[in-house]
N, C-alpha and C. Protein backbone atom coordinates (compact mmCIF):
# COMPACT_ATOMS: atom_id res chain seq x y z
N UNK A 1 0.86 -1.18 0.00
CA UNK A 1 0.00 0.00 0.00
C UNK A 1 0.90 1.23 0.00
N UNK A 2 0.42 2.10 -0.89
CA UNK A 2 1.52 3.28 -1.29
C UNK A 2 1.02 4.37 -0.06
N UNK A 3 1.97 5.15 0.05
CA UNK A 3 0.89 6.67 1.17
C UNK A 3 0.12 7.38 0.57
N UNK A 4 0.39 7.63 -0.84
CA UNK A 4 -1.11 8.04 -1.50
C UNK A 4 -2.33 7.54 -1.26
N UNK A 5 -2.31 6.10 -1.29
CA UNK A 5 -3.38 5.14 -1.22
C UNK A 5 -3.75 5.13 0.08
N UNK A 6 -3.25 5.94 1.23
CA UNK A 6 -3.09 5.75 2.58
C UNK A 6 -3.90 7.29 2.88
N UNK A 7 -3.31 8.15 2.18
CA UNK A 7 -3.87 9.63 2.67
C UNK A 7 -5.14 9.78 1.61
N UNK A 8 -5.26 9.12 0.43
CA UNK A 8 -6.60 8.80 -0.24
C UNK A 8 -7.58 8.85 0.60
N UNK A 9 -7.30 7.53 1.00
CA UNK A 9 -8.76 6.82 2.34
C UNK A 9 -8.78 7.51 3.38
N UNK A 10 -7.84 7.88 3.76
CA UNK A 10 -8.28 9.03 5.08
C UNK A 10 -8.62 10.08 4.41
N UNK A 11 -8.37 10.72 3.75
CA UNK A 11 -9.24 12.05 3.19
C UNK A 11 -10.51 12.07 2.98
N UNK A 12 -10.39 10.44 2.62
CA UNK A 12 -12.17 10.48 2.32
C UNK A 12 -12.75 9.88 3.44
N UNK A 13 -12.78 9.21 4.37
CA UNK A 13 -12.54 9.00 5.84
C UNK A 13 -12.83 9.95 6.46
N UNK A 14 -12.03 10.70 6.85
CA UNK A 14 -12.29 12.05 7.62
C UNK A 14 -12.55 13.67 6.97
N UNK A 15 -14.12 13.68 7.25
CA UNK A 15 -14.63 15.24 6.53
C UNK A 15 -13.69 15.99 6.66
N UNK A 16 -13.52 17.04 5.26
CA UNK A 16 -12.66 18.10 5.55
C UNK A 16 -11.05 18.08 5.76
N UNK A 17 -10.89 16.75 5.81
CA UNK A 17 -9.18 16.82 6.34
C UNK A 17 -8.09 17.17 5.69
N UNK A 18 -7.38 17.52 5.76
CA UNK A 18 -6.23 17.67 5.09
C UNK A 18 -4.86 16.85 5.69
N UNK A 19 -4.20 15.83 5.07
CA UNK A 19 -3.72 14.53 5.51
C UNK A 19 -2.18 14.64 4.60
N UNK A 20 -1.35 14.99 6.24
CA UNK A 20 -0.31 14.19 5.57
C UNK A 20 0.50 13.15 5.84
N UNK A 21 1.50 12.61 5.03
CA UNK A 21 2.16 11.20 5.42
C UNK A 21 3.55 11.05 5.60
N UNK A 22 4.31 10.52 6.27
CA UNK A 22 5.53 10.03 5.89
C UNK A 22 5.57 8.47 6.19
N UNK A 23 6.83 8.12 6.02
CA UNK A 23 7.13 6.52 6.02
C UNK A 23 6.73 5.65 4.62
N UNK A 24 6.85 4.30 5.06
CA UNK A 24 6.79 4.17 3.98
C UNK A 24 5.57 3.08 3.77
N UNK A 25 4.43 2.03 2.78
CA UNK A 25 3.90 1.87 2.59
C UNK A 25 2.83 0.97 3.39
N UNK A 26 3.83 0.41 4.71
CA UNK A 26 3.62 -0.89 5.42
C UNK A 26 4.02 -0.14 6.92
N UNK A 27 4.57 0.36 7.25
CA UNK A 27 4.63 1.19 8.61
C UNK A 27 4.96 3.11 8.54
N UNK A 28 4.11 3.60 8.58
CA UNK A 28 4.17 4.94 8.71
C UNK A 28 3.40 5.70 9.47
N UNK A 29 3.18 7.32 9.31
CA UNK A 29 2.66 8.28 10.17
C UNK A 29 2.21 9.24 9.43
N UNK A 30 1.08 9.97 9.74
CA UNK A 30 -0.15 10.77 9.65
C UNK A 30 -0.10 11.72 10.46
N UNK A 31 -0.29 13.07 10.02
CA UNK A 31 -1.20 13.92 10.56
C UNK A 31 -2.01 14.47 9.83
N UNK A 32 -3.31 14.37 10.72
CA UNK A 32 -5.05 14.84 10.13
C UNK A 32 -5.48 15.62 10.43
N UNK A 33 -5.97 16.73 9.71
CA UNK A 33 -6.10 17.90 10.39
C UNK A 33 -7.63 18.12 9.82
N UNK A 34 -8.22 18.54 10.84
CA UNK A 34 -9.99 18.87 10.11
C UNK A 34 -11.01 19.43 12.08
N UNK A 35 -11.48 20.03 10.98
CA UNK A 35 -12.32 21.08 11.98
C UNK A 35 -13.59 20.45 12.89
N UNK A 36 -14.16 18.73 12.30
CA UNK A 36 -14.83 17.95 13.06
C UNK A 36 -13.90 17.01 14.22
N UNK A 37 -12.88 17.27 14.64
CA UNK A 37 -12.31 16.97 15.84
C UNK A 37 -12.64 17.67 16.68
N UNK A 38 -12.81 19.00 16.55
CA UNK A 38 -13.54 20.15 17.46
C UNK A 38 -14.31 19.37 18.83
N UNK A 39 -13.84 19.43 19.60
CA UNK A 39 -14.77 18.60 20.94
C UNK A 39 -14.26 17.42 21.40
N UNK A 40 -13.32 16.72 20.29
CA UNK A 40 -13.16 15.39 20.46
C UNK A 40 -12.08 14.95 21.44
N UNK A 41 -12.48 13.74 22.30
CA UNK A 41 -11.10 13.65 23.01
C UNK A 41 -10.10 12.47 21.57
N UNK A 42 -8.74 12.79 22.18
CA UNK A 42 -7.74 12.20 21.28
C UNK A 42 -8.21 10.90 20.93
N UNK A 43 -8.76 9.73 21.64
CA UNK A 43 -8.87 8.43 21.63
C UNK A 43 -9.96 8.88 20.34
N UNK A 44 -11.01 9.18 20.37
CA UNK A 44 -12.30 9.54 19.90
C UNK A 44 -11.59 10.11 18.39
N UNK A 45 -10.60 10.56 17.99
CA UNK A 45 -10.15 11.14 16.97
C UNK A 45 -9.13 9.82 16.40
N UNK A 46 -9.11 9.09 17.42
CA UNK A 46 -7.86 8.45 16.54
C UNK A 46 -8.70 6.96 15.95
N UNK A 47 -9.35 6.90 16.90
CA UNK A 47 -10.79 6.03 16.68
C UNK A 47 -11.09 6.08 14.75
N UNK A 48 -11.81 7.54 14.77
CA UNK A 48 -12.31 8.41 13.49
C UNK A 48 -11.13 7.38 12.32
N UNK A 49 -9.84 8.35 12.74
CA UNK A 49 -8.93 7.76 11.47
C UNK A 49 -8.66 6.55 11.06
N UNK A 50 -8.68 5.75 12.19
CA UNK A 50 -8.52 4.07 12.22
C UNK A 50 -9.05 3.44 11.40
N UNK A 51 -10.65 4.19 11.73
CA UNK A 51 -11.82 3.39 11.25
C UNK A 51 -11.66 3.38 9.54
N UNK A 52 -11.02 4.39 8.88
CA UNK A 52 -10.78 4.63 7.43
C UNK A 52 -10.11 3.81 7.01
N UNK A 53 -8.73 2.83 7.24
CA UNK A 53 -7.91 2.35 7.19
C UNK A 53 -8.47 0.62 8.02
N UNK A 54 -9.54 0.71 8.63
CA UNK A 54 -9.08 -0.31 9.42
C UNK A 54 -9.09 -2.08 8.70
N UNK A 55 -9.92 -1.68 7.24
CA UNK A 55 -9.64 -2.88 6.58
C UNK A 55 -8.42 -3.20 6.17
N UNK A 56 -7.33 -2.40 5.45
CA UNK A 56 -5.86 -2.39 5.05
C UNK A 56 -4.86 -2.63 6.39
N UNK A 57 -5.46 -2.91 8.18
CA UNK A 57 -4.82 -3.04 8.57
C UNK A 57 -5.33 -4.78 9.09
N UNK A 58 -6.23 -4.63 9.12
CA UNK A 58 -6.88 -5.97 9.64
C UNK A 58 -6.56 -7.07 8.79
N UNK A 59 -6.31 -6.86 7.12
CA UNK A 59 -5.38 -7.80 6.41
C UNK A 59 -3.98 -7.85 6.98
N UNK A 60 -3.37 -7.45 7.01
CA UNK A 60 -2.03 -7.13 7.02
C UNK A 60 -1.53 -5.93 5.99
N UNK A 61 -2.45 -5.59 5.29
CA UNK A 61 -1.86 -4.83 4.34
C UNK A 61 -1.11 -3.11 4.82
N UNK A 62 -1.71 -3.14 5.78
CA UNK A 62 -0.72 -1.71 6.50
C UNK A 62 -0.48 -2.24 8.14
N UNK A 63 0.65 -2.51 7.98
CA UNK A 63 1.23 -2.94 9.26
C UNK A 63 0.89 -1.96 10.63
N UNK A 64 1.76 -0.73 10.39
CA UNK A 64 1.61 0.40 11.83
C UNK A 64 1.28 1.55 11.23
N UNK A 65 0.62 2.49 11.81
CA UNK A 65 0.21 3.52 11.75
C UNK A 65 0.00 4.51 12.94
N UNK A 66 1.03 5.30 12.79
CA UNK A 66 0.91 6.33 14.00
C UNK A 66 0.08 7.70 13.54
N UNK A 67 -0.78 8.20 14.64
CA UNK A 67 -1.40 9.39 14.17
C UNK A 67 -1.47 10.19 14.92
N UNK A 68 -1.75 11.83 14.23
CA UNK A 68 -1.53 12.84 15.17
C UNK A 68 -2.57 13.04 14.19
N UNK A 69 -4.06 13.46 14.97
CA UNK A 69 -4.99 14.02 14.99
C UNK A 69 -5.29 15.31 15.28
N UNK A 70 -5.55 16.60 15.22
CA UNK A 70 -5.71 17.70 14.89
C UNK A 70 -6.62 18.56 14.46
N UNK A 71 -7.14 19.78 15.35
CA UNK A 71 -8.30 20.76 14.92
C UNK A 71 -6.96 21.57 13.87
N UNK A 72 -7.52 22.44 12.82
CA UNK A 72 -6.43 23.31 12.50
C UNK A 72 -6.56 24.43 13.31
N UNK A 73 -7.21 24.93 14.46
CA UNK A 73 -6.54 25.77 15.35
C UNK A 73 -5.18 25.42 16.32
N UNK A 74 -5.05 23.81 16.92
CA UNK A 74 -4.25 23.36 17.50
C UNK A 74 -2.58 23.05 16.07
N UNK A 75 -3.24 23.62 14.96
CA UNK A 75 -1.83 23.39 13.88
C UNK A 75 -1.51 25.11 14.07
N UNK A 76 -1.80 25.99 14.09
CA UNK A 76 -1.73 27.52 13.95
C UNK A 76 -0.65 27.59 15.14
């Protein structure tokens, strides 16, 4: 799985986000940034992103995924 194919599904996953990636196709990292985190506790946000991804991980097809979840006031 490429990180395109990775920040694809979370974009469309999480309203509004703007998603970026590093690493590489099988273990990498995210940050998601979107204005419906507003309220959310962290678990509750990381929950959100998981859930986009969580078939590509439940194969094996994306090994690890670390995330930093984000209102874009907490990116400013």
């Amino acid at each position: 799985m490429t990180l395109d194919e990775i920040q694809t599904k979370l974009e469309a996953g999480v309203e509004q986000s703007t998603v970026t990636m590093q690493g590489d196709g099988c273990n990498c990292s995210t940050v998601v940034v979107s204005p419906i985190f507003e309220g959310m506790s962290l678990l509750a946000r990381q929950k959100m992103v998981l859930a986009a991804v969580r078939e590509n991980i439940d194969s094996g097809e994306l090994h690890a995924l670390t995330i930093k979840a984000r209102t874009p006031e907490e990116m400013a």
